[in-house]
Protein backbone atom coordinates (compact mmCIF):
# COMPACT_ATOMS: atom_id res chain seq x y z
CA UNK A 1 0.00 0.00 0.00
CA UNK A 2 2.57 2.23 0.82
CA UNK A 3 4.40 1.75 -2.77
CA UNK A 4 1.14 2.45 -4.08
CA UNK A 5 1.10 5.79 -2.31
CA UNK A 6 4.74 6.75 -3.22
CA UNK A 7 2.92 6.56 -7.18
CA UNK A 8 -0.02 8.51 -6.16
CA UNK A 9 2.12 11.13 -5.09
CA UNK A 10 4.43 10.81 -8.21
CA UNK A 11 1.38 11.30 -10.35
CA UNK A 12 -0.30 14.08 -8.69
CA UNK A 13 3.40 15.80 -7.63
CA UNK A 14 6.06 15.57 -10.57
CA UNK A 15 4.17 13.63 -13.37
CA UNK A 16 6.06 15.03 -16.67
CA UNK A 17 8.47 16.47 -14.57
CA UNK A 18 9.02 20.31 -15.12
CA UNK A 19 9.31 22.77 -12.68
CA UNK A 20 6.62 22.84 -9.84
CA UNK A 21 4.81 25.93 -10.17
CA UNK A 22 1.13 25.63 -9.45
CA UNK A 23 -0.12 24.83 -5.40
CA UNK A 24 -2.07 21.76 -5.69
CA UNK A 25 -4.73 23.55 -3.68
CA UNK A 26 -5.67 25.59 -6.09
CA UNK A 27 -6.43 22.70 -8.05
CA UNK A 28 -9.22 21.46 -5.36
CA UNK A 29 -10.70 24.21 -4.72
CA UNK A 30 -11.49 25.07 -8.00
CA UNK A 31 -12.73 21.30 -8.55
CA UNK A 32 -14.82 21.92 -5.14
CA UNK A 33 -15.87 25.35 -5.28
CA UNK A 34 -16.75 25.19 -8.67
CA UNK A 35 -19.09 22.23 -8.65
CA UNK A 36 -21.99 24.37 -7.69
CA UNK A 37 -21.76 26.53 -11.20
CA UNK A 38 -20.74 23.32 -12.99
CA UNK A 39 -23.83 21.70 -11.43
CA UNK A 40 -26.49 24.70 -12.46
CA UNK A 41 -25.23 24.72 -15.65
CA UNK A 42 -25.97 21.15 -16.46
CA UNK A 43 -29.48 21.34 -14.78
CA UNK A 44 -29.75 24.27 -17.43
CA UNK A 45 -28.72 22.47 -20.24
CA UNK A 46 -30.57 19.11 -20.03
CA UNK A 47 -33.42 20.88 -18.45
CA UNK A 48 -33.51 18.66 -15.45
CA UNK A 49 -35.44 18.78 -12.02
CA UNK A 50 -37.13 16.59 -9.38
CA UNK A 51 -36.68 16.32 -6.07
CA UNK A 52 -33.19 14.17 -6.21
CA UNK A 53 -32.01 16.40 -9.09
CA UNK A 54 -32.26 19.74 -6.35
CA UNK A 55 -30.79 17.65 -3.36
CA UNK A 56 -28.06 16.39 -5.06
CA UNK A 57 -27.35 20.69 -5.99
CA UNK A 58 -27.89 22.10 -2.78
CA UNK A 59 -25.89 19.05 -0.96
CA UNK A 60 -22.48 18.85 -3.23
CA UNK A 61 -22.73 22.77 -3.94
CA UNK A 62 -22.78 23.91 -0.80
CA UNK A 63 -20.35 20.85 -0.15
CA UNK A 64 -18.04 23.05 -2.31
CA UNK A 65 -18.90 26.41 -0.63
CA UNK A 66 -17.86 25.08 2.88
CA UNK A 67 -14.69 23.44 1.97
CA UNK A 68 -13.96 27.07 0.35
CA UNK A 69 -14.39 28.23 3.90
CA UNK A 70 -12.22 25.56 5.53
CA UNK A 71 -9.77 25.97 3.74
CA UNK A 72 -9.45 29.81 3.99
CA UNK A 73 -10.07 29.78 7.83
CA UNK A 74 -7.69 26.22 8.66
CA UNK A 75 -5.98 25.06 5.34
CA UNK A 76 -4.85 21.67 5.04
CA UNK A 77 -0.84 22.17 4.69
CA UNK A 78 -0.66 18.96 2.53
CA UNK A 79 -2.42 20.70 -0.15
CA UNK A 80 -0.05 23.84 -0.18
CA UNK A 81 2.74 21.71 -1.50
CA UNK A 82 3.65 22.76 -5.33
CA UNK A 83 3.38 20.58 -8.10
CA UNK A 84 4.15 20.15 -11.74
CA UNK A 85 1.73 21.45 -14.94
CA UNK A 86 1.50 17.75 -15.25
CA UNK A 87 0.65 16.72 -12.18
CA UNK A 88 -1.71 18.92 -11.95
CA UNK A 89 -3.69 18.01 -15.04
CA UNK A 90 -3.84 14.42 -13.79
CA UNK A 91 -4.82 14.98 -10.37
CA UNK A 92 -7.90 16.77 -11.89
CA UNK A 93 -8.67 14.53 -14.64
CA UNK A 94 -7.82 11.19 -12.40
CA UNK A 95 -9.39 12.09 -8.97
CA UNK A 96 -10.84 15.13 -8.51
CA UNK A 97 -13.02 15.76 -12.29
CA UNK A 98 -14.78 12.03 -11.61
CA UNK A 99 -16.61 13.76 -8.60
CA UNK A 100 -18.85 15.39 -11.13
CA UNK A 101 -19.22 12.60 -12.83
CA UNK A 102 -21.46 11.66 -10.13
CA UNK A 103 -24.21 14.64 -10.51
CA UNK A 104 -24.38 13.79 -14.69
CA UNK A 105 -24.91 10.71 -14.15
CA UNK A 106 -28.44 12.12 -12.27
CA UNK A 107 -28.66 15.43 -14.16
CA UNK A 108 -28.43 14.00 -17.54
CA UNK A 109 -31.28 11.54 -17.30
CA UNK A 110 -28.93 7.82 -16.84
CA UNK A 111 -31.00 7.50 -13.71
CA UNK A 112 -34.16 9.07 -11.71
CA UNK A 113 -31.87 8.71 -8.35
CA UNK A 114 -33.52 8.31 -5.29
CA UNK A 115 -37.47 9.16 -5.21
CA UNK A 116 -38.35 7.99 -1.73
CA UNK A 117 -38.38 11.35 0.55
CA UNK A 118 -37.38 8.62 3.56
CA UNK A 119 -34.29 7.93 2.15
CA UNK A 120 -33.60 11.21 0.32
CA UNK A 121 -33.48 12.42 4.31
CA UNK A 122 -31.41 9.80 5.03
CA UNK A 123 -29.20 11.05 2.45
CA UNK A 124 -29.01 14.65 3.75
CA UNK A 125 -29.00 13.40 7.30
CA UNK A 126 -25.40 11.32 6.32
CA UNK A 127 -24.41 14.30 4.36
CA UNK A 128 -24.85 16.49 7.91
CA UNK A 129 -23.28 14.10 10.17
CA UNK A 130 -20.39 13.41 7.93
CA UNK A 131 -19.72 17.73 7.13
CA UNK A 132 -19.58 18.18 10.80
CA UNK A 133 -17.19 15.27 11.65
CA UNK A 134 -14.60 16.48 8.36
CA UNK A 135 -14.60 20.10 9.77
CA UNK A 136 -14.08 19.31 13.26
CA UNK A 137 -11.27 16.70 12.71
CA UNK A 138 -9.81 19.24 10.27
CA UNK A 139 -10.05 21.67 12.43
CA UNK A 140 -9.28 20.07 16.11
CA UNK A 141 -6.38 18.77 13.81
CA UNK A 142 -4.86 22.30 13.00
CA UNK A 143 -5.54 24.29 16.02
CA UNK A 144 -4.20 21.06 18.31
CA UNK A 145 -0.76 21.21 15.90
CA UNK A 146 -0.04 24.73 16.00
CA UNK A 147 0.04 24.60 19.70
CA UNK A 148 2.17 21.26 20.01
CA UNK A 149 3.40 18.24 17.48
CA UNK A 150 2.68 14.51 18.19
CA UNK A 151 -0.46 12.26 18.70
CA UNK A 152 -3.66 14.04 19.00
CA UNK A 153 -5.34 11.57 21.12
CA UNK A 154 -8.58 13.18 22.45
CA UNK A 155 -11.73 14.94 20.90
CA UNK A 156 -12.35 13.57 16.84
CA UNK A 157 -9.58 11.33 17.48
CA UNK A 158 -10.51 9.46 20.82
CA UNK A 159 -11.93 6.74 19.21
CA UNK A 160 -11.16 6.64 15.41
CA UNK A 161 -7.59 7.91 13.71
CA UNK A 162 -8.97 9.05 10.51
CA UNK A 163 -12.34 10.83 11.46
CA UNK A 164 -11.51 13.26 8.48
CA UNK A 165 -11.41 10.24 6.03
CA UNK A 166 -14.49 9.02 7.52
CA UNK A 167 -16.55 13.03 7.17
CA UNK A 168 -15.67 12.91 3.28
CA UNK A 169 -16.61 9.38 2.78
CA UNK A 170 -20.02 9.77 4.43
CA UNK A 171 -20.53 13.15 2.34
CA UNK A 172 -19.33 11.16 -0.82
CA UNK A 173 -21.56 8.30 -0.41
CA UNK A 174 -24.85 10.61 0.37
CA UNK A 175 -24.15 12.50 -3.09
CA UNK A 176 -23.97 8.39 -4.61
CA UNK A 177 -26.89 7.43 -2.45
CA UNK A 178 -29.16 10.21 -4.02
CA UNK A 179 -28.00 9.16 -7.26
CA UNK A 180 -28.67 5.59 -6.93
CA UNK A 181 -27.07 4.30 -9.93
CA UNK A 182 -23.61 1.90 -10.28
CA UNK A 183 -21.27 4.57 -11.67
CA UNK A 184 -20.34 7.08 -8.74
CA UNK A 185 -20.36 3.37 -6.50
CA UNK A 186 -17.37 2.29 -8.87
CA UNK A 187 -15.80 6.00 -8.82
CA UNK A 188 -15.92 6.73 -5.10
CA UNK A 189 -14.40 2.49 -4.79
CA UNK A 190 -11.69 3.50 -7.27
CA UNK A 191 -11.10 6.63 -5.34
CA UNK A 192 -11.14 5.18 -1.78
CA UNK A 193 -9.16 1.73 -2.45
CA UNK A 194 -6.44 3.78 -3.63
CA UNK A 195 -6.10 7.03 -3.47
CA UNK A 196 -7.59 7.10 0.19
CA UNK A 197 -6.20 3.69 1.00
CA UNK A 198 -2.55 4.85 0.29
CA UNK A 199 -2.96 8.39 1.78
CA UNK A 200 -4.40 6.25 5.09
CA UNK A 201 -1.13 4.01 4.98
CA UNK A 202 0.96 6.56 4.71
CA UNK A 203 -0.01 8.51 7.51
CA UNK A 204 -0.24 5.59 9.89
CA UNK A 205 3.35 5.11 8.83
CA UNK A 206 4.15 8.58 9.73
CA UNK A 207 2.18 8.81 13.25
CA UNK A 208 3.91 5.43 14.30
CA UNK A 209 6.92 7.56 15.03
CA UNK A 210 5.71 8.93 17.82
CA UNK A 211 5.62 7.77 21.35
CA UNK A 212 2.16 6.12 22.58
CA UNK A 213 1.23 5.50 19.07
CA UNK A 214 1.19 1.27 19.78
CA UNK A 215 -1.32 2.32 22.52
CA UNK A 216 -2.70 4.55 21.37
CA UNK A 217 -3.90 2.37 17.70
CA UNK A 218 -4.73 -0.73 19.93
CA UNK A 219 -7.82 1.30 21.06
CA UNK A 220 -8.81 3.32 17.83
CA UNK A 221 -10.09 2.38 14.26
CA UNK A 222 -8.86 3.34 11.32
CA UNK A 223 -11.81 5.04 9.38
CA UNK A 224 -14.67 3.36 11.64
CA UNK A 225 -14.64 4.24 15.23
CA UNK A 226 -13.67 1.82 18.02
CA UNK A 227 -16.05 1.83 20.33
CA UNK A 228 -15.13 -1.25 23.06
């Protein structure tokens, strides 16, 4: 997993090679705080509507609108790092153009997504619950490092290492769940198994350095909380 990670990083770092210009965050937040437009301007042009069409807007638009805010109020510093022209064209294309994959697959017309209101609010309920545990990892995570480095142990992190990982999955998989058709399933499974998989390793590689990390793992979950 961890030699899959090192090429993930090659690819979305120094593919082509060339010097290393553009911040890779610029690259996500345009992917993320332009899906809203993107979005409106395909329910323009196929002329769609319903309720799923108008969930699936207002949940991965404003999706993009918050992480604009997150990152302007507690950036994530692995996205500051500079990469190649490259790079950058094949972290968009690869991983992060896919995502709106998911909303043509609904807008478009390939499915009528979810139509039960019960589990459209099951959708938006996930979509809640998983914002609010991304943005307080994220930001429990920053805050807790600026004022010391090592294991953060308590809050988010008590019972589960990656809460963060976990947030974006559950807001992923309420955008597929309103869909309800095989395609973002296979994206967000490409997506997690590897590009999540290898970040995951990688870190857990990284936080092993510290003291009380054997401990502190033997009583935490990865993505999905430990709870006895």
């Amino acid at each position: 997993m961890l030699k899959l990670n090192q090429l993930v990083l090659h690819m979305s770092t120094a593919f082509l090679g060339g010097p290393r210009r553009i911040k890779l965050a610029w690259v996500v937040n345009a992917q993320k705080g332009g899906t809203l437009i993107v979005y409106l301007a395909m329910v323009w042009a196929y002329e769609a509507s319903g309720p799923a069409v108008w969930v699936l807007v207002a949940l991965h638009g404003s999706y993009g609108l918050i992480w604009l805010m997150k990152e302007a109020a507690f950036p994530d510093v692995s996205w500051q790092r500079r990469v190649t022209f490259g790079a950058a064209v094949v972290s968009f294309l690869a991983v992060l153009g896919p995502y709106w994959l998911i909303g043509w697959v609904l807008i478009s017309g390939q499915t009528e997504g979810l139509q039960s209101m019960a589990a459209l609010g099951f959708a938006i309920g996930l979509y809640a619950l998983g914002v609010a545990l991304m943005i307080g990892a994220d930001a429990q995570k920053f805050y807790t490092l600026k004022l010391r480095k090592g294991l953060i142990e308590d809050g988010m992190f008590a019972r589960i290492r990656h809460p963060n990982y976990l947030g974006e999955m559950m807001i992923y998989g309420s955008f597929a769940l309103v869909v309800w058709h095989w395609l973002p399933v296979v994206i967000l499974g490409v997506i997690w198994g590897t590009l999540f998989a290898g970040n995951i390793a990688a870190k857990e590689a990284s936080l092993s350095r510290h003291p009380g990390w054997a401990a502190y793992k033997a009583r935490t979950g990865s993505v999905l909380p430990k709870l006895w």
